[in-house]
C-alpha atoms as a PDB file:
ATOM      1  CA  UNK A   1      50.707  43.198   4.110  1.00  0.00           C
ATOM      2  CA  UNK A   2      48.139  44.698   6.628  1.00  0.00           C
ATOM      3  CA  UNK A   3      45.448  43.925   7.741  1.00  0.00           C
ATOM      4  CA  UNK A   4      42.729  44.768   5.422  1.00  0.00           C
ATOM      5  CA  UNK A   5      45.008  42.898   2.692  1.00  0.00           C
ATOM      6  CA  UNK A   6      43.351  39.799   4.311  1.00  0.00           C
ATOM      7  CA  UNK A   7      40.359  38.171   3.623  1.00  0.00           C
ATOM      8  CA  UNK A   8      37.042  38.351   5.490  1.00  0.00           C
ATOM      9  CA  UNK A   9      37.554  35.069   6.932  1.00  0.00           C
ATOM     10  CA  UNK A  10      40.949  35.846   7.545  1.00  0.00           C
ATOM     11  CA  UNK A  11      40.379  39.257   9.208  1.00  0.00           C
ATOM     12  CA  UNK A  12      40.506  39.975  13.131  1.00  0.00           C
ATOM     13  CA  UNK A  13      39.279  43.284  13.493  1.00  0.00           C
ATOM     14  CA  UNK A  14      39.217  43.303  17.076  1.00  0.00           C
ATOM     15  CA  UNK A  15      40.784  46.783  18.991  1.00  0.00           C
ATOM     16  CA  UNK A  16      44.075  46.025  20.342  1.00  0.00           C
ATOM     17  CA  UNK A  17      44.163  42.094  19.464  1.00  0.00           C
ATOM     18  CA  UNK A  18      47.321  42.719  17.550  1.00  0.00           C
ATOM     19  CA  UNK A  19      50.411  44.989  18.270  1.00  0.00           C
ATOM     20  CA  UNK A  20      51.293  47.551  15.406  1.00  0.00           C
ATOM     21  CA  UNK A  21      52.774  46.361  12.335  1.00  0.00           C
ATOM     22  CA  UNK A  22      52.189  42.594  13.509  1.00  0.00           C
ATOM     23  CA  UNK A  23      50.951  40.556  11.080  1.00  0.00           C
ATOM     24  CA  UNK A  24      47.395  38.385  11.758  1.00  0.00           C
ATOM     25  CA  UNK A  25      48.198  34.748  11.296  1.00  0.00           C
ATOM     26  CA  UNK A  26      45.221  32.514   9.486  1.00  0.00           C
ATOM     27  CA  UNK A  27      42.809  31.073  11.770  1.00  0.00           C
ATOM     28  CA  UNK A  28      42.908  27.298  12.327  1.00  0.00           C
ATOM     29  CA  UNK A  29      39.219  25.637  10.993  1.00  0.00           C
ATOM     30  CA  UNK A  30      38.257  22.179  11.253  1.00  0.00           C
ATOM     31  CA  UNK A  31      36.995  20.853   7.827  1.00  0.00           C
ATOM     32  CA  UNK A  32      33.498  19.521   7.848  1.00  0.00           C
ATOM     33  CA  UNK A  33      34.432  16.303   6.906  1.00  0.00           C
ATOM     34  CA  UNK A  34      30.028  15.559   6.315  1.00  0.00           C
ATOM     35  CA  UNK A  35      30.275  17.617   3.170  1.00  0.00           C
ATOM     36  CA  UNK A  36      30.611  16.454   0.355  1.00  0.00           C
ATOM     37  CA  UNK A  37      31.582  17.649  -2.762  1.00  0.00           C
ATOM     38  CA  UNK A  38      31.499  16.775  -6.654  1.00  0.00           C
ATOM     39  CA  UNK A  39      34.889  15.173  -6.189  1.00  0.00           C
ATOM     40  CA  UNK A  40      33.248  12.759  -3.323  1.00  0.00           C
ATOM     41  CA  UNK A  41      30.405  11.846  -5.293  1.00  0.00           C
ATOM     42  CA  UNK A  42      32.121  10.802  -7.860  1.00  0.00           C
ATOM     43  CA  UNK A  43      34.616   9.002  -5.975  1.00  0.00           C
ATOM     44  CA  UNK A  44      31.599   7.111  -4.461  1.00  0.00           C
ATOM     45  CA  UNK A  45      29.846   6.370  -7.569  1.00  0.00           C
ATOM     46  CA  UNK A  46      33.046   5.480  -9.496  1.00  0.00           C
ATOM     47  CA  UNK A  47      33.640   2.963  -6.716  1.00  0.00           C
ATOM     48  CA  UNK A  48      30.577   1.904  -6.418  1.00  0.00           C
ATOM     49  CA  UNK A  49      30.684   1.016 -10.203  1.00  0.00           C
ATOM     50  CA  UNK A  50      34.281  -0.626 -10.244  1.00  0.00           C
ATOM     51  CA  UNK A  51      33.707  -2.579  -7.389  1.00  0.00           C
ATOM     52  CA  UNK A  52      30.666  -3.965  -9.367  1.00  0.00           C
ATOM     53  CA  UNK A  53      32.512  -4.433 -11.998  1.00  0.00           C
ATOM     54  CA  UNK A  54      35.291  -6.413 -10.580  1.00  0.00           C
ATOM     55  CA  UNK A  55      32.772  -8.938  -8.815  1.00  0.00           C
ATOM     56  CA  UNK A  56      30.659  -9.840 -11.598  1.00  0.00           C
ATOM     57  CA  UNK A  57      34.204 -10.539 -13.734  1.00  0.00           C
ATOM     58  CA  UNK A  58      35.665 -12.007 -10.670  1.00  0.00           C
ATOM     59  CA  UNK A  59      32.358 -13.704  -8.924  1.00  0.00           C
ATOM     60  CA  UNK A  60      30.694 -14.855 -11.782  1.00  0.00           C
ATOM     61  CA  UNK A  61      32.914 -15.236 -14.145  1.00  0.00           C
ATOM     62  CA  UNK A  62      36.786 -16.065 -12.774  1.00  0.00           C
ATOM     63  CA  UNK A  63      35.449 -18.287  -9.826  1.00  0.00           C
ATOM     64  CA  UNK A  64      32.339 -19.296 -11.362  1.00  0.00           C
ATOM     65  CA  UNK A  65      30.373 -19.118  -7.912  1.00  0.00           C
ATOM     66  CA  UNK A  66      26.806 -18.205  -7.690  1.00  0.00           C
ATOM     67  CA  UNK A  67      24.358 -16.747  -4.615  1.00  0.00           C
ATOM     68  CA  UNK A  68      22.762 -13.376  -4.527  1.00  0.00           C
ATOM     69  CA  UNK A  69      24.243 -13.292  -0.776  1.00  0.00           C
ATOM     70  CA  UNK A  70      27.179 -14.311  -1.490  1.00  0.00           C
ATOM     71  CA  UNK A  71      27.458 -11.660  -4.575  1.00  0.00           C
ATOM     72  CA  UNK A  72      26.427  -9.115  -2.470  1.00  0.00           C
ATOM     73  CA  UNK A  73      29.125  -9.475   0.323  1.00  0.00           C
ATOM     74  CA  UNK A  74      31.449  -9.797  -1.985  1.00  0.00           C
ATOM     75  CA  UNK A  75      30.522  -6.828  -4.046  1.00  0.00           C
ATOM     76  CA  UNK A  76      30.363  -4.509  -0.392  1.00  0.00           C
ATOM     77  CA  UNK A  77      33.924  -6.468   0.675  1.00  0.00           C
ATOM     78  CA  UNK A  78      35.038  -5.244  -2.750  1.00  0.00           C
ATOM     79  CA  UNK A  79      33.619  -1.604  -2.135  1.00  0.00           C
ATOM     80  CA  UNK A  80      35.154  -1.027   1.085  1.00  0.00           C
ATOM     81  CA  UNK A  81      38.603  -1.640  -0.598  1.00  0.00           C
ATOM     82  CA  UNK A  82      38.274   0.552  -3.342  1.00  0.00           C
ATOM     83  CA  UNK A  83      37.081   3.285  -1.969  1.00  0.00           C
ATOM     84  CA  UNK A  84      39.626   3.931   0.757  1.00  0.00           C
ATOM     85  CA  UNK A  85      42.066   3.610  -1.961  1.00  0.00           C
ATOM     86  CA  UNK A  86      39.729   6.526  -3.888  1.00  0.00           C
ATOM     87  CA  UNK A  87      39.752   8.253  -0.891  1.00  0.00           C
ATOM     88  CA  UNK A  88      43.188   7.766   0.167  1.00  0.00           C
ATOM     89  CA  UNK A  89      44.387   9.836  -2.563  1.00  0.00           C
ATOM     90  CA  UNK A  90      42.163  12.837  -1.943  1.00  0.00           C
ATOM     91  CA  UNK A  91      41.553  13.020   1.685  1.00  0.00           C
ATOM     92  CA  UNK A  92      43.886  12.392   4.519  1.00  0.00           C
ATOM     93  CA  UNK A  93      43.688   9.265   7.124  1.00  0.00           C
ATOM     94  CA  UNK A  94      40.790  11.072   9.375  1.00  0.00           C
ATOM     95  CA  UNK A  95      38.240  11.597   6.564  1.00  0.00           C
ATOM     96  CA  UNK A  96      39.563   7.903   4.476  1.00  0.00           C
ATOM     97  CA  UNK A  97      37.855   6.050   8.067  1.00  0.00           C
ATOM     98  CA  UNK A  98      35.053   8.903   8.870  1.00  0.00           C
ATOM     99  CA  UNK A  99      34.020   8.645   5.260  1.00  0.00           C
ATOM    100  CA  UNK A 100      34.335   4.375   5.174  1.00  0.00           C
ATOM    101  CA  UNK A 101      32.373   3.858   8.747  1.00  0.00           C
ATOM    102  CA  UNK A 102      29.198   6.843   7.432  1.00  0.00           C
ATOM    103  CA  UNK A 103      29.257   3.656   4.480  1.00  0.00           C
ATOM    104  CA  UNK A 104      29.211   0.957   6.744  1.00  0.00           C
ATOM    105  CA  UNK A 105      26.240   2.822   8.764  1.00  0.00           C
ATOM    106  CA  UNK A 106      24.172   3.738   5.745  1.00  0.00           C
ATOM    107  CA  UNK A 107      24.534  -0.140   4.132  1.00  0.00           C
ATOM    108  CA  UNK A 108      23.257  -1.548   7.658  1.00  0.00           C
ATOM    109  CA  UNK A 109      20.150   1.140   7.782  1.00  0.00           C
ATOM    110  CA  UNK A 110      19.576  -0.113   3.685  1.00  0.00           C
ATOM    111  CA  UNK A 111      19.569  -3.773   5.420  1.00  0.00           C
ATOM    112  CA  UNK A 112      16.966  -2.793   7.602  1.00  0.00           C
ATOM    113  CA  UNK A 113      14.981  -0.933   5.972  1.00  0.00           C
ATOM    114  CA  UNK A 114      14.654  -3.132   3.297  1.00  0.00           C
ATOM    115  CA  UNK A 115      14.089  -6.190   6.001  1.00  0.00           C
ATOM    116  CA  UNK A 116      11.246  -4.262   7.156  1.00  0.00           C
ATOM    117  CA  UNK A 117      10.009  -2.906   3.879  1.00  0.00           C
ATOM    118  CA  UNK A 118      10.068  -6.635   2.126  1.00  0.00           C
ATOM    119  CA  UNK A 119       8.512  -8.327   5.312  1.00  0.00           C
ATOM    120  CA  UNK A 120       5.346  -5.499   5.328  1.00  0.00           C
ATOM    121  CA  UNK A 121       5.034  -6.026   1.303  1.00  0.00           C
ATOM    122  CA  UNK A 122       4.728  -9.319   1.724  1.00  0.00           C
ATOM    123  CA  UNK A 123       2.216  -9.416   4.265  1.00  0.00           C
ATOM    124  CA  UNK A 124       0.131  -7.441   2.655  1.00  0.00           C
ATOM    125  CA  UNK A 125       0.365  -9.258  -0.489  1.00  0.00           C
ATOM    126  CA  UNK A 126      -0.328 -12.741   1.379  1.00  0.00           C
ATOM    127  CA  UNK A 127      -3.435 -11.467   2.795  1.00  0.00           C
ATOM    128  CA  UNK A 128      -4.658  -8.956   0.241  1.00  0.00           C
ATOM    129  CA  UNK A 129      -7.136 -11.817  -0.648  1.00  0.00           C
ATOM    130  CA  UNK A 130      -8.694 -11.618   2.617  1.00  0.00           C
ATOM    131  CA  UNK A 131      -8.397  -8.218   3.452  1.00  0.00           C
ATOM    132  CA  UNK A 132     -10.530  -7.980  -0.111  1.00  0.00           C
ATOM    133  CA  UNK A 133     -13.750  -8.964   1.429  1.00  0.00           C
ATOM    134  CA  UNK A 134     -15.413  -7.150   3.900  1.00  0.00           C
ATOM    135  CA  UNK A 135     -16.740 -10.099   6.295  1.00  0.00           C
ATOM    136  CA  UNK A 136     -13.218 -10.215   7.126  1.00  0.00           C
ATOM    137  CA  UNK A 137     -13.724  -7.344   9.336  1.00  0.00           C
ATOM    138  CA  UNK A 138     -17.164  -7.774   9.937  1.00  0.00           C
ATOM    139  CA  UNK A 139     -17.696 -11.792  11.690  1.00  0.00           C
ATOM    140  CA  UNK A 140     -15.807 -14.111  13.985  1.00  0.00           C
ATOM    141  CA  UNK A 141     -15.205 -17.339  13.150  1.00  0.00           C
ATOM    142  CA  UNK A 142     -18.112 -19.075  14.639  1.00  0.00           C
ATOM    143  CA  UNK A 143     -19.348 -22.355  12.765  1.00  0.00           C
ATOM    144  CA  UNK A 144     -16.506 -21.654  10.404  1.00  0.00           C
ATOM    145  CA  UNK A 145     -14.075 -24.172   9.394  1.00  0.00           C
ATOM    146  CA  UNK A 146     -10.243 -23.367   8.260  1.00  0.00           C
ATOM    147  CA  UNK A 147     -11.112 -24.561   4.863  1.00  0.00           C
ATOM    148  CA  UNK A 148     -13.911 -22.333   4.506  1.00  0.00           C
ATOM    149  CA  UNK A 149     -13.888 -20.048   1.703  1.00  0.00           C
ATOM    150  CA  UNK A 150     -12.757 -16.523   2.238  1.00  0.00           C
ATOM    151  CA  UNK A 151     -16.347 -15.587   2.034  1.00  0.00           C
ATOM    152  CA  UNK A 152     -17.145 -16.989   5.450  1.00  0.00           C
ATOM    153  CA  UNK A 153     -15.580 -15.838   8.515  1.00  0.00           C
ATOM    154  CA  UNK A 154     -13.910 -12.900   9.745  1.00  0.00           C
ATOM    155  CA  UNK A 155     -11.270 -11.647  12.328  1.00  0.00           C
ATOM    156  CA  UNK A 156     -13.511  -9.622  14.285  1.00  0.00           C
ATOM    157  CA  UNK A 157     -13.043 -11.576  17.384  1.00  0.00           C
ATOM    158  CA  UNK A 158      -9.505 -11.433  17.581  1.00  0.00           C
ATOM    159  CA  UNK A 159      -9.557  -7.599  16.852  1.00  0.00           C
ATOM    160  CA  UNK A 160     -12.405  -7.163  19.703  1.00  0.00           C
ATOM    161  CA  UNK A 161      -9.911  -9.287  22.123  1.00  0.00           C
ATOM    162  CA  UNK A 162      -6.777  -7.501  21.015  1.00  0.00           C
ATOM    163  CA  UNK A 163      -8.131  -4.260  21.941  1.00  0.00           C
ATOM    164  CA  UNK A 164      -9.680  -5.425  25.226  1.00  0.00           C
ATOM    165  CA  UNK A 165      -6.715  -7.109  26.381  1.00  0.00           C
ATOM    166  CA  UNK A 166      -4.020  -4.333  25.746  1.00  0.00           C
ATOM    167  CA  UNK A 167      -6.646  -1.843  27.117  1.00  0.00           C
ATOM    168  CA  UNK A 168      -6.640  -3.715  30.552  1.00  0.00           C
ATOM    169  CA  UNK A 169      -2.681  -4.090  30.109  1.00  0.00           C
ATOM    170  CA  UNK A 170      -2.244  -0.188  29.815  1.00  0.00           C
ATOM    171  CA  UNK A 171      -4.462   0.752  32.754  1.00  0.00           C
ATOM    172  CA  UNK A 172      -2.311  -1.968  34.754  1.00  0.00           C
ATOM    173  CA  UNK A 173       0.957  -1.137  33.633  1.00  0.00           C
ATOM    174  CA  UNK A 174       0.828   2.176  32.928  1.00  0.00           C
ATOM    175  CA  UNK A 175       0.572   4.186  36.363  1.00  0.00           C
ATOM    176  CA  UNK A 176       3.259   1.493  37.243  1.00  0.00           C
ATOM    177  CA  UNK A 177       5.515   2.481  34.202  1.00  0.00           C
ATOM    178  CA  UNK A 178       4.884   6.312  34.714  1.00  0.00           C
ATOM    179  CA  UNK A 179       5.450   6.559  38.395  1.00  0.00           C
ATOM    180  CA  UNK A 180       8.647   4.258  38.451  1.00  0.00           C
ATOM    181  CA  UNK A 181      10.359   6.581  35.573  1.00  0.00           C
ATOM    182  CA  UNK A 182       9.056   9.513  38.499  1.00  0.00           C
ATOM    183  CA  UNK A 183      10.831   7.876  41.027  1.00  0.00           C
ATOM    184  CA  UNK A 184      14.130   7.391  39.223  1.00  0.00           C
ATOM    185  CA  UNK A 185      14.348  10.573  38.339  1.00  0.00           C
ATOM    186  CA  UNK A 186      13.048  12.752  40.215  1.00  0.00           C
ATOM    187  CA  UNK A 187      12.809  11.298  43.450  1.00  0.00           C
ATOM    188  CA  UNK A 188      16.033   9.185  43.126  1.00  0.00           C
ATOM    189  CA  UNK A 189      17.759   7.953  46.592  1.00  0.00           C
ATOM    190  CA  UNK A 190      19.148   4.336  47.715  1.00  0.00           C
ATOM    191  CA  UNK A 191      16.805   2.361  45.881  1.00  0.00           C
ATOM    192  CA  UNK A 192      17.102   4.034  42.752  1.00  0.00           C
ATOM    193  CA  UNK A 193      19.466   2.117  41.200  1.00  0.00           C
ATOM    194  CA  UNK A 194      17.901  -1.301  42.626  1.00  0.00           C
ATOM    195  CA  UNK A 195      15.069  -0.316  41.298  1.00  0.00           C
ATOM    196  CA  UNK A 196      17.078   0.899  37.370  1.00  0.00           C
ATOM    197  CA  UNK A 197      18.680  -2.529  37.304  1.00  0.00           C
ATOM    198  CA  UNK A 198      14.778  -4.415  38.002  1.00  0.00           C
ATOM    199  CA  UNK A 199      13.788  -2.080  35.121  1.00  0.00           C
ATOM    200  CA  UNK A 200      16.823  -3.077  32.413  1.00  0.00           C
ATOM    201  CA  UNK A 201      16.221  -6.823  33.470  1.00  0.00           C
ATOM    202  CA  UNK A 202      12.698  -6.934  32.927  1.00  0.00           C
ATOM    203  CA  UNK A 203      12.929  -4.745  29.459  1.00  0.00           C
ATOM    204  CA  UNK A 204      14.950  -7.987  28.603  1.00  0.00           C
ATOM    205  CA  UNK A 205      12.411 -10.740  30.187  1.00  0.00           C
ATOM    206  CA  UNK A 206      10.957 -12.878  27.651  1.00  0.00           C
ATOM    207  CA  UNK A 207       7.415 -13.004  26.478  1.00  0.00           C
ATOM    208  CA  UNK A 208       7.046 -16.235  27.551  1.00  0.00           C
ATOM    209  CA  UNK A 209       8.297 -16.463  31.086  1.00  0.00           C
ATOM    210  CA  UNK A 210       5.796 -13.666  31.866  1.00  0.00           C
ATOM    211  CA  UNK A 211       2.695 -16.218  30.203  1.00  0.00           C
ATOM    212  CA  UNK A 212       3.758 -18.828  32.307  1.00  0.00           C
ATOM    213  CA  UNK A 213       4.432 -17.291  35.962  1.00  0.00           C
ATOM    214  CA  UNK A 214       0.618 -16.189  35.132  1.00  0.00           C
ATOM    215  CA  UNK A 215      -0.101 -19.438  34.280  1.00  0.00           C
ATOM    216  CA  UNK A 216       1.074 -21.131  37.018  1.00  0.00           C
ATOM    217  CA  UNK A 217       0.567 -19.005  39.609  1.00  0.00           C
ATOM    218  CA  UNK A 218      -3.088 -17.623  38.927  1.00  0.00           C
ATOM    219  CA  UNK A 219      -4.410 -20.330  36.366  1.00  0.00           C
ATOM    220  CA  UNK A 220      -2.990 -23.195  38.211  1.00  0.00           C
ATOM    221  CA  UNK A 221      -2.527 -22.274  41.851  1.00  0.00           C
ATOM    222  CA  UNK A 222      -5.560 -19.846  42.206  1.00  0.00           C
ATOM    223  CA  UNK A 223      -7.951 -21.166  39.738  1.00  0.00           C
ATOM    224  CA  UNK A 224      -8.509 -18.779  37.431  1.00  0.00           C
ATOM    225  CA  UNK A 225      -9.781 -19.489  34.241  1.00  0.00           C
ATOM    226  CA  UNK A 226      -7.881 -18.716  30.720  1.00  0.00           C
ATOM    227  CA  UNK A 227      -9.753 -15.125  29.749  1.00  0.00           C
ATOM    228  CA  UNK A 228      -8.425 -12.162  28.262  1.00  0.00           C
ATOM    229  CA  UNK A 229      -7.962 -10.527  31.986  1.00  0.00           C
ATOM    230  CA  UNK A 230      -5.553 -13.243  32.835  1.00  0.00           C
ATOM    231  CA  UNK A 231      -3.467 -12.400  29.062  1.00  0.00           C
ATOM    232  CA  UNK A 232      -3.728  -8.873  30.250  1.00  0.00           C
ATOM    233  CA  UNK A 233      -2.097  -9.370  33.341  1.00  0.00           C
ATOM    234  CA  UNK A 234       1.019 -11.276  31.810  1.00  0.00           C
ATOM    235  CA  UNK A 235       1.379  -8.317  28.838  1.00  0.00           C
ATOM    236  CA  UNK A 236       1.268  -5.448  32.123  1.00  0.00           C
ATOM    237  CA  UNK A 237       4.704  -7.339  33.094  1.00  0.00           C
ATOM    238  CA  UNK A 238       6.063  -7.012  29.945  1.00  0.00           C
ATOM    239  CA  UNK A 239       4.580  -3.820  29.328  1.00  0.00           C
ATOM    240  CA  UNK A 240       5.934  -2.006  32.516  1.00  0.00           C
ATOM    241  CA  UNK A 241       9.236  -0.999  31.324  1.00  0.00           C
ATOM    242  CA  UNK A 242       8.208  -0.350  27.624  1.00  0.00           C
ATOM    243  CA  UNK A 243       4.492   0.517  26.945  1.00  0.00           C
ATOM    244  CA  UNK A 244       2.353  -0.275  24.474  1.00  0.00           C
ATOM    245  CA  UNK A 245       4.554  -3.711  24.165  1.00  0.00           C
ATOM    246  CA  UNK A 246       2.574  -6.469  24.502  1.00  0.00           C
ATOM    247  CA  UNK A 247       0.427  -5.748  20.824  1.00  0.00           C
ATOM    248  CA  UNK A 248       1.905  -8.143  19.506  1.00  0.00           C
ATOM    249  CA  UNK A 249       2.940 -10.466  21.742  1.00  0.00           C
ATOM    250  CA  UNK A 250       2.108 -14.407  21.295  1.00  0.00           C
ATOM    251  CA  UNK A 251       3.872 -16.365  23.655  1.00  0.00           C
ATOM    252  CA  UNK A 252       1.588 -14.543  26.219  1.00  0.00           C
ATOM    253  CA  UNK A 253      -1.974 -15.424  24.990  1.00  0.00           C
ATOM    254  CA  UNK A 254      -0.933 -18.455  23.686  1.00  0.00           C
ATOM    255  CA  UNK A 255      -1.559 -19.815  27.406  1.00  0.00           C
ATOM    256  CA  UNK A 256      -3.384 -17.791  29.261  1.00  0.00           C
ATOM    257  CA  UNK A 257      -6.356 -16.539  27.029  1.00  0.00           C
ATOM    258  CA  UNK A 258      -7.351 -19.544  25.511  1.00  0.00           C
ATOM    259  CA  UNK A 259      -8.552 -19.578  21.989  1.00  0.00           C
ATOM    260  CA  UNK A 260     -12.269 -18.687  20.850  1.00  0.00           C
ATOM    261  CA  UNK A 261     -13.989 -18.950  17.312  1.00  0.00           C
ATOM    262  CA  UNK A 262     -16.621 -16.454  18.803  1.00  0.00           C
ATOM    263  CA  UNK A 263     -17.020 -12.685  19.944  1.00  0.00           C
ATOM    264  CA  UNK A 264     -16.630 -11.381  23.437  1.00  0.00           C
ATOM    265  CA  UNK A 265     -16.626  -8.323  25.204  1.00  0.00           C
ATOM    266  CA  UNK A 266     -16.268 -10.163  28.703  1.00  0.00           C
ATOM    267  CA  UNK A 267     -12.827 -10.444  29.741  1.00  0.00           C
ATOM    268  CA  UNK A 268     -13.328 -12.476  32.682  1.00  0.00           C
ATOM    269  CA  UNK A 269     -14.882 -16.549  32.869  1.00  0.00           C
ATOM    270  CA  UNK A 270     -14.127 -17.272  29.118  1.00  0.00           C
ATOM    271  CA  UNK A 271     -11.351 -18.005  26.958  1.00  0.00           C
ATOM    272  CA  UNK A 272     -10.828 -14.802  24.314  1.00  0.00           C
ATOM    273  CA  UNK A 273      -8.632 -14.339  21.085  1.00  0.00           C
ATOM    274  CA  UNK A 274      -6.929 -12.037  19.933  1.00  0.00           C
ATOM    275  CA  UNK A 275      -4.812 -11.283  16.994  1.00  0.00           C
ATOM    276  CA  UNK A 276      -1.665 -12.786  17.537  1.00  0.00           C
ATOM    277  CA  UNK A 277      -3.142 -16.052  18.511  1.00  0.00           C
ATOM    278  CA  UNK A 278      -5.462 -15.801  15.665  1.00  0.00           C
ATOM    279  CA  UNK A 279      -2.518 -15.841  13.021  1.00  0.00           C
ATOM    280  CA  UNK A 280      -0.578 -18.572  15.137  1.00  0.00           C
ATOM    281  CA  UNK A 281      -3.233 -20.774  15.260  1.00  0.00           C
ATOM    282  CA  UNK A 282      -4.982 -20.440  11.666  1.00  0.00           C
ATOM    283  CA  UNK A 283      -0.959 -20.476   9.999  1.00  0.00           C
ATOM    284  CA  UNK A 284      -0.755 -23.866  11.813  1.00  0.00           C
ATOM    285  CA  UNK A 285      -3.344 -25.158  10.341  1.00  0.00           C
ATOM    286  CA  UNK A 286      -1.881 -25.168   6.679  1.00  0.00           C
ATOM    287  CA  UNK A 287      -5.022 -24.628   5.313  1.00  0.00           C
ATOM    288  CA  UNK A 288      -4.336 -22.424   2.201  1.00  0.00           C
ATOM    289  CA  UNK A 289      -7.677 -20.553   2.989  1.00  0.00           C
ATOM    290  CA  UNK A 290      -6.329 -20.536   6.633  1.00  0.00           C
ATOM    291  CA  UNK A 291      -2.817 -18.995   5.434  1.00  0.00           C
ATOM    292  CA  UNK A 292      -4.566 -16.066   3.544  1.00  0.00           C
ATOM    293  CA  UNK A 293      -6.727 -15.451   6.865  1.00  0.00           C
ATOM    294  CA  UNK A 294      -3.462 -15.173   9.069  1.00  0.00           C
ATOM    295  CA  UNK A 295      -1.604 -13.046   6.363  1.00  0.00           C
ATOM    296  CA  UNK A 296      -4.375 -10.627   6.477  1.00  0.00           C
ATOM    297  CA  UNK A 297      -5.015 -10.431  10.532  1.00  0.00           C
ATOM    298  CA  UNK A 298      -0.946 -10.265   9.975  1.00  0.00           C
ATOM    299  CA  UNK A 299      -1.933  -7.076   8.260  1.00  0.00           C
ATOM    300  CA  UNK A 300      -4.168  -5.912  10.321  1.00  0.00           C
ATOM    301  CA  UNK A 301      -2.107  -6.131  13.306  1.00  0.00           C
ATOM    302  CA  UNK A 302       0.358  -3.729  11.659  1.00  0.00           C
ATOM    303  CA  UNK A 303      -2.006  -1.058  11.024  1.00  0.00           C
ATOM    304  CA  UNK A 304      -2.797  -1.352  15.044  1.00  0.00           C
ATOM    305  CA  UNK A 305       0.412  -0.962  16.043  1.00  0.00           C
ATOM    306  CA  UNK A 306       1.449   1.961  13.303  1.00  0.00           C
ATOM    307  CA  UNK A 307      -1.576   3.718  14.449  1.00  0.00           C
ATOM    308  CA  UNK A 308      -0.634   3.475  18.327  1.00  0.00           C
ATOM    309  CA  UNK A 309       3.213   4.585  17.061  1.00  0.00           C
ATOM    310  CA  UNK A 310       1.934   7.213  15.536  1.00  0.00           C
ATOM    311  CA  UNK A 311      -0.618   8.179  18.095  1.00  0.00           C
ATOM    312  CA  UNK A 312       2.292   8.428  20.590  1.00  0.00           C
ATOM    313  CA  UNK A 313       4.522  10.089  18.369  1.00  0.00           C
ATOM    314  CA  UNK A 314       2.142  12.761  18.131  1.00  0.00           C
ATOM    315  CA  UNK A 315       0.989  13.062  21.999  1.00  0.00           C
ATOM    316  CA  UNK A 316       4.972  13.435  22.840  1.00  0.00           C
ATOM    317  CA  UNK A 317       5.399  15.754  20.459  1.00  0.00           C
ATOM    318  CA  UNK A 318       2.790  17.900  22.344  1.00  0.00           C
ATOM    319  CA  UNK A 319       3.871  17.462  25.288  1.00  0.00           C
ATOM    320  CA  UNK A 320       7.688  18.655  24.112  1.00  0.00           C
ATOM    321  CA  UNK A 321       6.065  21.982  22.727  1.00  0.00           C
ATOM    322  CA  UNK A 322       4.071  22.631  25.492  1.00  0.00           C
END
């Protein structure tokens, strides 16, 4: 057999790569064990439906147990197990455990993204009756009382606050952030990793620990009063190793800001809400009128932060394709 015999893939046509009448031996390629073909789909979905099969005979029928959990872990336990024994018999030992951990992964990111998705749903579903009127957006909750109707009142002094306060928390924190990740990197030296190790520790530094060193130290010690400067200045130490952090923080304003029914633009001298205190405080009040107002500054909150995610989002990718 020479070599033109051979197939394309097989073929080394490369001058004086073989000696004459020497016969090209098959080049070695890894499979790509990510494909998959008809055969692995419908070893997936024919697990997926025996293993179903066996818990709901087994689960809820054999042992007579009951819990949507519970079903669930079993029916994944039950999963696992059958498919490596599908995929035993097809694949060899390298592709049974790639193919069993990519189902692992893609069952956790399902958790998750159904944690998320469910939590956002209901949200907006608490607080649609709210978000329904437009003097929601519109007034602050000045002469209002928790058991007002939804026709009264607003959230417009905790949005007013919320922006104010992470504004002052950027400008603080954000010079700080940018030119530490300059120094680390760029600059680098002996205190580099000192200063890495501050960085990791503080990304881990609760909420609340940052609220009270403010509190104590500039509320207590120096006399300042509870204002949204002083709620600012606790998010910037939470904010310096991750940005745009302190949003939704509650811990923070909970005791430094102090909480206000009214709007204001002045974030020194007097107390000022925002919208994380907002929902603590009106959810604590069990007032079902209350409830619906939290659930909807709940839901406004997350269209703040999605707008500043996706406001970064695009201003990196800029920067990358510039």
């Amino acid at each position: 057999m020479t070599t033109l015999d051979l197939p394309a893939e097989l073929r080394d046509d490369g001058p004086g790569d073989l000696p004459p009448g020497a016969t090209p031996q098959p080049t070695a390629r890894p499979r790509r064990t990510r494909r998959l073909t008809r055969e692995d789909w419908l070893a997936l979905g024919g697990s997926l439906a025996a293993s179903l099969a066996l818990v709901v005979v087994g689960y809820l029928h054999i042992l007579n147990f009951s819990g949507t959990v519970g079903f669930l872990l079993c029916w994944y336990a039950t999963f696992i197990a059958v498919y490596a024994v599908v995929l035993a018999v097809m694949h060899p030992r390298t592709i049974v455990v790639e193919r069993l951990v990519t189902a692992t992964l893609y069952v956790a990111a399902a958790i998750v993204l159904f944690a998320l998705g469910s939590t956002i749903v209901y949200t907006f579903a608490q607080g649609w009756k709210a978000l329904a009127h437009a003097n929601f957006f519109t007034h602050d909750m000045s002469g209002v009382a928790p058991t007002a109707p939804l026709t009264e009142g607003g959230v417009l002094h905790a949005m007013v606050g919320t922006v104010i306060e992470v504004g002052i928390a950027v400008v603080i924190s954000l010079p700080l952030g940018v030119g530490t990740a300059v120094y680390m990197t760029e600059v680098g030296g002996r205190g580099s990793q000192t200063v890495r190790t501050m960085v990791e520790a503080m990304t881990a530094l609760p909420e609340i620990l940052a609220g009270l060193f403010v509190y104590v130290f500039l509320i207590v010690e120096l006399g300042m009063a509870k204002s949204g400067l002083a709620a600012a200045i606790a998010m910037a130490v939470t904010m310096t190793p991750i940005i745009a952090r302190g949003i939704g923080e509650t811990a923070v304003v909970l005791i430094t800001s102090g909480a206000s029914s009214f709007t204001t633009v002045k974030p020194t001298g007097v107390p000022m809400n925002s919208l994380p205190l907002f929902i603590y405080t009106a959810y604590t009040t069990h007032e079902p009128a209350a409830i619906a107002r939290a659930f909807g500054a709940a839901s406004v909150l997350l269209v703040m932060v999605l707008g500043l995610f996706i406001v970064a989002r695009v201003l990196v990718r800029e920067r990358k394709a510039r």
